[in-house]
PDB file of N, CA and C in Angstrom:
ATOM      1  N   UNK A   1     -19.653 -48.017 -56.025  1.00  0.00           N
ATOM      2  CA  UNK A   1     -18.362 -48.575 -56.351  1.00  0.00           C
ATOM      3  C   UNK A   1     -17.550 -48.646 -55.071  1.00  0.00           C
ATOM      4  N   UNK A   2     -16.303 -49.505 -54.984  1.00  0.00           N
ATOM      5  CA  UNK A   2     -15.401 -49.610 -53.980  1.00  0.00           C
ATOM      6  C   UNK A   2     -14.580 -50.345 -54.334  1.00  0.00           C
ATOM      7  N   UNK A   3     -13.707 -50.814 -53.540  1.00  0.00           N
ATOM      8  CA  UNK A   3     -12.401 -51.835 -53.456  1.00  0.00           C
ATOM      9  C   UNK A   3     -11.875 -51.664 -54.462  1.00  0.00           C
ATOM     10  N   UNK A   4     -11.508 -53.036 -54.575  1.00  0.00           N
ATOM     11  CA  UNK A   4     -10.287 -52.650 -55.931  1.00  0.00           C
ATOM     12  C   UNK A   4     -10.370 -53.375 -57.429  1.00  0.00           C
ATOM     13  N   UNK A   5      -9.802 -53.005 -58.352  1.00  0.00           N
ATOM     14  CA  UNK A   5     -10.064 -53.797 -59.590  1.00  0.00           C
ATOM     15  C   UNK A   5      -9.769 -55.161 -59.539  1.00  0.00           C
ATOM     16  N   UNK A   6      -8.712 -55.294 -58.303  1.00  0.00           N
ATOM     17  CA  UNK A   6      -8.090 -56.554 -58.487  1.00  0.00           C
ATOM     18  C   UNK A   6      -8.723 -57.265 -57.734  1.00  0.00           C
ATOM     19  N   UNK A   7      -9.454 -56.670 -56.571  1.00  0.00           N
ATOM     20  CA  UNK A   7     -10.802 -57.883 -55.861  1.00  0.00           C
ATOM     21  C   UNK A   7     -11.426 -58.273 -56.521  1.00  0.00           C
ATOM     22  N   UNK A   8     -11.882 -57.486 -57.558  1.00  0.00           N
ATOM     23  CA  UNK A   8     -13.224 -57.868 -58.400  1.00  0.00           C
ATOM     24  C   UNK A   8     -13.186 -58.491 -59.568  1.00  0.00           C
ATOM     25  N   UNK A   9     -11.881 -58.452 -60.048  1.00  0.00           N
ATOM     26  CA  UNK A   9     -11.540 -59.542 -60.581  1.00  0.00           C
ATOM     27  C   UNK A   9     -11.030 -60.992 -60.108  1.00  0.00           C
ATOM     28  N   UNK A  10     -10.690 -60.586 -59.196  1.00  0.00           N
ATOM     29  CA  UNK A  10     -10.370 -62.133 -57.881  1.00  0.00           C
ATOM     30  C   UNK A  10     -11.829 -62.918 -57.784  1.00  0.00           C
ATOM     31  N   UNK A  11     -12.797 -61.815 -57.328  1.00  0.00           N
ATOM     32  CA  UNK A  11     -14.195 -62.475 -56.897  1.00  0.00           C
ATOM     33  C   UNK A  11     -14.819 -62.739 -58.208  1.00  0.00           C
ATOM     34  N   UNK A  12     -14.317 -62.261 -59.802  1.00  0.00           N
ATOM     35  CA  UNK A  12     -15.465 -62.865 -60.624  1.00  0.00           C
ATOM     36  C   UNK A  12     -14.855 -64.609 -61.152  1.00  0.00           C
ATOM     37  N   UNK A  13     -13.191 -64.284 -60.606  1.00  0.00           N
ATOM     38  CA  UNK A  13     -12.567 -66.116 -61.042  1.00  0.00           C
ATOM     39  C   UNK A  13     -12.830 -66.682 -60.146  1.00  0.00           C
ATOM     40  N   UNK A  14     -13.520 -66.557 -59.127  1.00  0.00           N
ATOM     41  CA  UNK A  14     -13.589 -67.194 -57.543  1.00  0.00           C
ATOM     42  C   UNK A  14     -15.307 -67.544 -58.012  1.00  0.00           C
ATOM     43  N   UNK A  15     -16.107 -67.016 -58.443  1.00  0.00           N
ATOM     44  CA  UNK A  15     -17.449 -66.808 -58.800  1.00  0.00           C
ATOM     45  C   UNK A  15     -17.497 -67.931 -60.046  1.00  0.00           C
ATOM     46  N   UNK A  16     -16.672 -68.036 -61.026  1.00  0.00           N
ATOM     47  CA  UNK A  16     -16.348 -69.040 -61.956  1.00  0.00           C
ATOM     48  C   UNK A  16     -16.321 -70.297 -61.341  1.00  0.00           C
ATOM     49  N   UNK A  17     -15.560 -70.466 -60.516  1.00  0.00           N
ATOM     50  CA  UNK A  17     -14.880 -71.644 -59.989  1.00  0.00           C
ATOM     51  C   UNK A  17     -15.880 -72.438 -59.321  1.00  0.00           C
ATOM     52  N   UNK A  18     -16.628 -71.521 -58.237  1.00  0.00           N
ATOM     53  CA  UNK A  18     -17.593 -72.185 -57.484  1.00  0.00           C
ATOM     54  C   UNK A  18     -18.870 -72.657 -58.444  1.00  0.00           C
ATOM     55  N   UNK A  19     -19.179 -71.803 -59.619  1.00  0.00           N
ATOM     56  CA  UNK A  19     -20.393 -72.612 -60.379  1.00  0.00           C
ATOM     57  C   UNK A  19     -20.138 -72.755 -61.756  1.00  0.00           C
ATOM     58  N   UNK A  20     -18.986 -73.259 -62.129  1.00  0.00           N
ATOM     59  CA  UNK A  20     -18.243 -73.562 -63.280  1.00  0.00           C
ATOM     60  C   UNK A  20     -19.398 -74.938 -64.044  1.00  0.00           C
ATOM     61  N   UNK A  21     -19.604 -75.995 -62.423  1.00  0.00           N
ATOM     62  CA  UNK A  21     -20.181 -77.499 -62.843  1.00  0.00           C
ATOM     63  C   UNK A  21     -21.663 -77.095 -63.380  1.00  0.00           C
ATOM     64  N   UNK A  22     -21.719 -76.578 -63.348  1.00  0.00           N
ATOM     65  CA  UNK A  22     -23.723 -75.579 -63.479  1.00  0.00           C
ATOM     66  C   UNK A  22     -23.715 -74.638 -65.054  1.00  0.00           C
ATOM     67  N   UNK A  23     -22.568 -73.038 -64.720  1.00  0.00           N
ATOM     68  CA  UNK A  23     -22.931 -72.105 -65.556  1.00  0.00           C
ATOM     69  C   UNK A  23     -21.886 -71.979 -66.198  1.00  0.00           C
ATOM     70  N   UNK A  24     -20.760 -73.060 -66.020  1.00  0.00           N
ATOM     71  CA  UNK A  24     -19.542 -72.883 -67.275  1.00  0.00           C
ATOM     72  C   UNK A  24     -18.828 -71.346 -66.506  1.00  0.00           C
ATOM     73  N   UNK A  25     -18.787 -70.512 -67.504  1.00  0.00           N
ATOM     74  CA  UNK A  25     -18.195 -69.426 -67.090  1.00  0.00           C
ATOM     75  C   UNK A  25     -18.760 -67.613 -67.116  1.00  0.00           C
ATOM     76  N   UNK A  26     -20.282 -68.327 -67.036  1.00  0.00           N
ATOM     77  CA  UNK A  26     -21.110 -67.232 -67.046  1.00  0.00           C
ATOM     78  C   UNK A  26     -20.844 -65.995 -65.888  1.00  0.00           C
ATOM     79  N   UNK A  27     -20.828 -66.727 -64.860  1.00  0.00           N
ATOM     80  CA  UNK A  27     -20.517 -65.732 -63.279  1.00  0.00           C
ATOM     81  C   UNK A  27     -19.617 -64.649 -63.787  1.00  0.00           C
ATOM     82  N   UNK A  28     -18.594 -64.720 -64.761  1.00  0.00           N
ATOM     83  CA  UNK A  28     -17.491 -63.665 -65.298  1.00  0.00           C
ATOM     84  C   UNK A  28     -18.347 -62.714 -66.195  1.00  0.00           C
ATOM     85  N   UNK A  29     -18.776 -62.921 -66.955  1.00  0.00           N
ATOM     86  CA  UNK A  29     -19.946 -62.223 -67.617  1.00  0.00           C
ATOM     87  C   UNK A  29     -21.104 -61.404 -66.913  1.00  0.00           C
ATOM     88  N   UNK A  30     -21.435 -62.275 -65.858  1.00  0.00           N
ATOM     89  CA  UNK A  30     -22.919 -61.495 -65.307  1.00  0.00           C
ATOM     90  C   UNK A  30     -22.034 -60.579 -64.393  1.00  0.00           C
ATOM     91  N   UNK A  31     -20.623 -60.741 -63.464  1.00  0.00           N
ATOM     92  CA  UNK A  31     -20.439 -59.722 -62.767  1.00  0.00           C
ATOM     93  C   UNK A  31     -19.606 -58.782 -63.389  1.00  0.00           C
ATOM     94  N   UNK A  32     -19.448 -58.626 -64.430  1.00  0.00           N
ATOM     95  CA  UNK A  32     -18.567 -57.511 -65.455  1.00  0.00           C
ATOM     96  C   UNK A  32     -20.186 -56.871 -66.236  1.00  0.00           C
ATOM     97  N   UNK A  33     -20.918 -57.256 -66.490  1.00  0.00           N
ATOM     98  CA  UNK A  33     -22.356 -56.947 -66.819  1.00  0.00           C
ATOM     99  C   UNK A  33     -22.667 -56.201 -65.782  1.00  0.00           C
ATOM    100  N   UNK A  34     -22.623 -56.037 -64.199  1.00  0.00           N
ATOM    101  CA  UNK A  34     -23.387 -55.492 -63.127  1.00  0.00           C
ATOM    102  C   UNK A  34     -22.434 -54.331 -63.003  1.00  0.00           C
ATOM    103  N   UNK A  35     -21.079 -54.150 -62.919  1.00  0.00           N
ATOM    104  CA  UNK A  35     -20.132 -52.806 -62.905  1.00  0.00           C
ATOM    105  C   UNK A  35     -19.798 -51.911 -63.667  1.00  0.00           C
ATOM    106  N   UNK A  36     -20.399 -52.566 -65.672  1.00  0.00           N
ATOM    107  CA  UNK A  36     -19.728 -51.929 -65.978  1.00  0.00           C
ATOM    108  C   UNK A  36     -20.202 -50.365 -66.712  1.00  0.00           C
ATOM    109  N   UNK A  37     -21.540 -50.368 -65.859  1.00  0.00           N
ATOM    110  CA  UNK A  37     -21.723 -48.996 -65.793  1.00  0.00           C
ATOM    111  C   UNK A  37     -21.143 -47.925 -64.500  1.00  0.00           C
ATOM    112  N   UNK A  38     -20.157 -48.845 -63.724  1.00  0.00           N
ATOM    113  CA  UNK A  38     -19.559 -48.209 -62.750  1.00  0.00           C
ATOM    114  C   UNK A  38     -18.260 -47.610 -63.723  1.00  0.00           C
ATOM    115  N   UNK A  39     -17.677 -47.289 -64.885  1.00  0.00           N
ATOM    116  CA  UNK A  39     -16.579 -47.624 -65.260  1.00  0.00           C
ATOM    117  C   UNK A  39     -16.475 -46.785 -66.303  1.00  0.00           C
ATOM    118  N   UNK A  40     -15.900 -46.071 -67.334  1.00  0.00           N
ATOM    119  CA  UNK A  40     -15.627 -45.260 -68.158  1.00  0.00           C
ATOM    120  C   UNK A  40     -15.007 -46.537 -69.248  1.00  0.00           C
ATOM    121  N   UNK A  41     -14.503 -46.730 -68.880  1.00  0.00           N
ATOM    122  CA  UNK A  41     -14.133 -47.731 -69.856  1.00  0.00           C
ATOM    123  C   UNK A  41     -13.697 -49.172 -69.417  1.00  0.00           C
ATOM    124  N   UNK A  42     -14.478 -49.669 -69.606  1.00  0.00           N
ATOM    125  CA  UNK A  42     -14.243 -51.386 -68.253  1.00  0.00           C
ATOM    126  C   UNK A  42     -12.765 -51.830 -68.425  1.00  0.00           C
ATOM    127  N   UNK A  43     -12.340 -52.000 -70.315  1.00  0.00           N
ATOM    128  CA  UNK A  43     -11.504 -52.505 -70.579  1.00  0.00           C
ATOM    129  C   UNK A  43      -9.766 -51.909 -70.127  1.00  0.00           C
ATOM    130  N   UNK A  44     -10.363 -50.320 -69.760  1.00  0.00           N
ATOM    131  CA  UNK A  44      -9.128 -49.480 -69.331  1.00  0.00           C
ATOM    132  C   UNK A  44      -8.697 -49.804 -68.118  1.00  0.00           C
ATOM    133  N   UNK A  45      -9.942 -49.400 -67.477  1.00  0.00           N
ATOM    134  CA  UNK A  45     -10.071 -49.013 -65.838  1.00  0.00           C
ATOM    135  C   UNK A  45     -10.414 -50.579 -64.776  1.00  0.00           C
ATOM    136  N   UNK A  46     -10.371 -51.684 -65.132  1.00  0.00           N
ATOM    137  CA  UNK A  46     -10.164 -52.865 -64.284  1.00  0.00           C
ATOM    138  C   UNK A  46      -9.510 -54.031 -65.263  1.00  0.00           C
ATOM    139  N   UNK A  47      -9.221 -55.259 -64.488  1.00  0.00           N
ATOM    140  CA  UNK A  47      -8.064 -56.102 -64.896  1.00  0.00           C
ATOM    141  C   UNK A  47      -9.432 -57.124 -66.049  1.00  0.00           C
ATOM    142  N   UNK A  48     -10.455 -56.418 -66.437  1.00  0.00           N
ATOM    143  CA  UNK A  48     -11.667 -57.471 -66.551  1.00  0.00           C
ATOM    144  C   UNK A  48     -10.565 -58.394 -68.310  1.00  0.00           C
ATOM    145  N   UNK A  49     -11.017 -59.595 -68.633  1.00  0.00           N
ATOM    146  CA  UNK A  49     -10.098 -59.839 -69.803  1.00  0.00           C
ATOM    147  C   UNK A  49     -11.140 -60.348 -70.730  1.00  0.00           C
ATOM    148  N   UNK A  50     -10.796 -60.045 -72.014  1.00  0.00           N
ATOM    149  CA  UNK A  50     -12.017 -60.092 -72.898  1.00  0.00           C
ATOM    150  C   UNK A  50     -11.956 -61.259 -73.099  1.00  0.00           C
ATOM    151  N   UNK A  51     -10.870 -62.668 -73.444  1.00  0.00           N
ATOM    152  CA  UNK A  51     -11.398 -63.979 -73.381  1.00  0.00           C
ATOM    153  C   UNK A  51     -12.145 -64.799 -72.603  1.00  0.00           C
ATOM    154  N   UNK A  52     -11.770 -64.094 -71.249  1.00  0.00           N
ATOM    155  CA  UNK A  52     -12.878 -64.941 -70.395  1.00  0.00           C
ATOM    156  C   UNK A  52     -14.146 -64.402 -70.290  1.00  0.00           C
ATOM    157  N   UNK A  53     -14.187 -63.161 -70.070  1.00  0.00           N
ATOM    158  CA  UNK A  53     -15.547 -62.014 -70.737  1.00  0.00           C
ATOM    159  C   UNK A  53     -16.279 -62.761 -72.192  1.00  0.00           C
ATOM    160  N   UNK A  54     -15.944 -63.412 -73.106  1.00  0.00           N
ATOM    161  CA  UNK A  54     -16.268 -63.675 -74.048  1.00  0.00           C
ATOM    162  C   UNK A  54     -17.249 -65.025 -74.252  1.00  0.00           C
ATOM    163  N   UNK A  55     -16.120 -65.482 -73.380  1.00  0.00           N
ATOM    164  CA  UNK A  55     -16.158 -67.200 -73.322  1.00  0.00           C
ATOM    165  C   UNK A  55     -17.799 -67.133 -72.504  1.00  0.00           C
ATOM    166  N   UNK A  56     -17.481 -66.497 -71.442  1.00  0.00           N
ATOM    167  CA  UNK A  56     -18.844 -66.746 -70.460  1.00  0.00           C
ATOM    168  C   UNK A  56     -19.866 -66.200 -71.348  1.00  0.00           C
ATOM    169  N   UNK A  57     -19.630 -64.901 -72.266  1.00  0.00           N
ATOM    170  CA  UNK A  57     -20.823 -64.494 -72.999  1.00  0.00           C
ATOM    171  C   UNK A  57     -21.484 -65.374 -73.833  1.00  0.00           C
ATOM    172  N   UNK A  58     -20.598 -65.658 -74.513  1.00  0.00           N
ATOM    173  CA  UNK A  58     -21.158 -66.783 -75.291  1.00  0.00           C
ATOM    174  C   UNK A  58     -21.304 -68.146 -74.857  1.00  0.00           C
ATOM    175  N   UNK A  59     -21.257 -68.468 -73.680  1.00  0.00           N
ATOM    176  CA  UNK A  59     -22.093 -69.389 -73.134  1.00  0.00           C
ATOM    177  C   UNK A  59     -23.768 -68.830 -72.514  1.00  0.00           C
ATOM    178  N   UNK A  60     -23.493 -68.062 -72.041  1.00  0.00           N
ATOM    179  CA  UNK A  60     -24.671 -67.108 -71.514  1.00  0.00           C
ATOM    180  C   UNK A  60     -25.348 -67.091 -72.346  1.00  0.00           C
ATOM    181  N   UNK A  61     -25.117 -66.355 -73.858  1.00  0.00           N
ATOM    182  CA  UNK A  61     -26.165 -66.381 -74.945  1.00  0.00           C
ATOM    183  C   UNK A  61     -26.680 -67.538 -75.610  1.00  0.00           C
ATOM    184  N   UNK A  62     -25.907 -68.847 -75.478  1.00  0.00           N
ATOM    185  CA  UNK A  62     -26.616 -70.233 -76.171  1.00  0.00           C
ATOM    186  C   UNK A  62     -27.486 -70.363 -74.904  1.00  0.00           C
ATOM    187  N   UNK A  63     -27.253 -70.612 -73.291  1.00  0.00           N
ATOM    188  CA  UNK A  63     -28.138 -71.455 -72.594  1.00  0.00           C
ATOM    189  C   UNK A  63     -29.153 -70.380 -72.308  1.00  0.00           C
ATOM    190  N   UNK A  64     -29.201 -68.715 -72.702  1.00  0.00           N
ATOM    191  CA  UNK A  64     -30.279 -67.653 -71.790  1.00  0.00           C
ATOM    192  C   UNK A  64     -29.924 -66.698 -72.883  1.00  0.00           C
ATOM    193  N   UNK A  65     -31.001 -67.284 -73.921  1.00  0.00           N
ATOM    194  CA  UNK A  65     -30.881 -66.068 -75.076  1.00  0.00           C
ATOM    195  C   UNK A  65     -31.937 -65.280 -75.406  1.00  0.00           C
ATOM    196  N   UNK A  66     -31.812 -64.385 -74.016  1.00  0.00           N
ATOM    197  CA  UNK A  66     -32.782 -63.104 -74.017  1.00  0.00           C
ATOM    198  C   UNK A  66     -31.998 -62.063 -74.278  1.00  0.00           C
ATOM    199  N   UNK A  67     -32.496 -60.951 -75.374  1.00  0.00           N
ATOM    200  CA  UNK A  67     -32.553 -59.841 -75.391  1.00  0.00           C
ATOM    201  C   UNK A  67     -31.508 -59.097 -74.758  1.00  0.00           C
ATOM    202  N   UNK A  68     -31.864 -59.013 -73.605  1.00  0.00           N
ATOM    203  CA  UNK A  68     -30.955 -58.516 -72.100  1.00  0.00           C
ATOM    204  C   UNK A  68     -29.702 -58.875 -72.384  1.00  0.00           C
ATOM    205  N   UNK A  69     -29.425 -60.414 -72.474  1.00  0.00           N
ATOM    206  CA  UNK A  69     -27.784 -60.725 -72.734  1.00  0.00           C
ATOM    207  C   UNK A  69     -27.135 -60.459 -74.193  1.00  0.00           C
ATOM    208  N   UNK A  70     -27.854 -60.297 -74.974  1.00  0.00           N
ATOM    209  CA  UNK A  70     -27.413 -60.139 -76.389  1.00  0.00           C
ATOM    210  C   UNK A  70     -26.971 -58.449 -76.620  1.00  0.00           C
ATOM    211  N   UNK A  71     -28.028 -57.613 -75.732  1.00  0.00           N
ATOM    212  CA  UNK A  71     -27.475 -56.095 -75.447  1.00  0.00           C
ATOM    213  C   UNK A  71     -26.150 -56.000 -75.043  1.00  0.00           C
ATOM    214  N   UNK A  72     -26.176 -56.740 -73.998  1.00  0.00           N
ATOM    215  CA  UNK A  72     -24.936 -56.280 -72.943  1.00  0.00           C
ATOM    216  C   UNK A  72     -23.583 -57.005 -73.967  1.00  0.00           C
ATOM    217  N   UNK A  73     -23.852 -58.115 -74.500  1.00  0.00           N
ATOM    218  CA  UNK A  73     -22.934 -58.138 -75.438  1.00  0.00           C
ATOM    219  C   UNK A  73     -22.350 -57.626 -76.203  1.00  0.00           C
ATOM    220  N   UNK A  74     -23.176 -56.939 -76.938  1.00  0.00           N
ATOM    221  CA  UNK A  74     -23.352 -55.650 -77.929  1.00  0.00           C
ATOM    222  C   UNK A  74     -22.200 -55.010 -77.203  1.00  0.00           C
ATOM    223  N   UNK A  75     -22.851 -54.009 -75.993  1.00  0.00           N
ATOM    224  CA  UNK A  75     -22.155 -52.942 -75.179  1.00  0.00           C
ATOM    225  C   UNK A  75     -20.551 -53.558 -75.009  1.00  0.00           C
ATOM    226  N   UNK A  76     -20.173 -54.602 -74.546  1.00  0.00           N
ATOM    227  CA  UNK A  76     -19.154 -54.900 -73.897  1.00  0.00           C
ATOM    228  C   UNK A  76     -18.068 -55.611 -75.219  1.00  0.00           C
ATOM    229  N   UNK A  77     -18.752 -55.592 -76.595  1.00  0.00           N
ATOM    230  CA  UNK A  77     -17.914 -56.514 -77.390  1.00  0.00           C
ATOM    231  C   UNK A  77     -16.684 -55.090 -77.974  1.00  0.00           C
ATOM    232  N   UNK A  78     -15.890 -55.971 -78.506  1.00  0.00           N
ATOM    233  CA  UNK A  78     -14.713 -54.467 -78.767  1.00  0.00           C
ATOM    234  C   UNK A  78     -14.513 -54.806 -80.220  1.00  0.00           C
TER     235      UNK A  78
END
C-alpha cells in the first residue's frame, strides 16, 4: 500500500477515461478489485464510489463472465 486515497481514486477516473472507447468503465472495477484487500473496509477507508464501482462491474460481468468477476462482485456488493 501507499499514497493516498485520493490518488487512487484520481488514477482509477484517469484509467476510465483513457480506455472508456474499449472497456466502458471496467478500469474502475479492476483497480478497486486489486486494493481492496489492502483495506478494512474499501467503502470506509478510500473515496472508491459504489455507482461507478457498479457500473464498471456490471459491464465487466456481461463482456468477461468468469467466475473471478462474479466473486469479486459478490465481495464488493453492499
Amino acid at each position: 500500500m501507499g499514497g493516498s486515497v485520493e490518488k487512487l481514486e484520481s488514477f482509477a477516473n484517469y484509467a476510465v477515461q483513457k480506455t472508456r472507447s474499449e472497456d466502458g468503465n471496467i478500469a474502475y472495477a479492476r483497480i478497486y478489485m486489486h486494493v481492496y484487500g489492502d483495506y478494512n473496509d474499501i467503502f470506509k477507508d478510500t473515496k472508491v464510489s459504489w455507482r461507478k464501482l457498479k457500473i464498471g462491474f456490471d459491464e465487466m460481468v456481461k463482456k468477461y463472465p468468469d467466475n473471478w468477476n462474479f466473486n469479486y462482485y459478490a465481495k464488493l456488493h453492499v
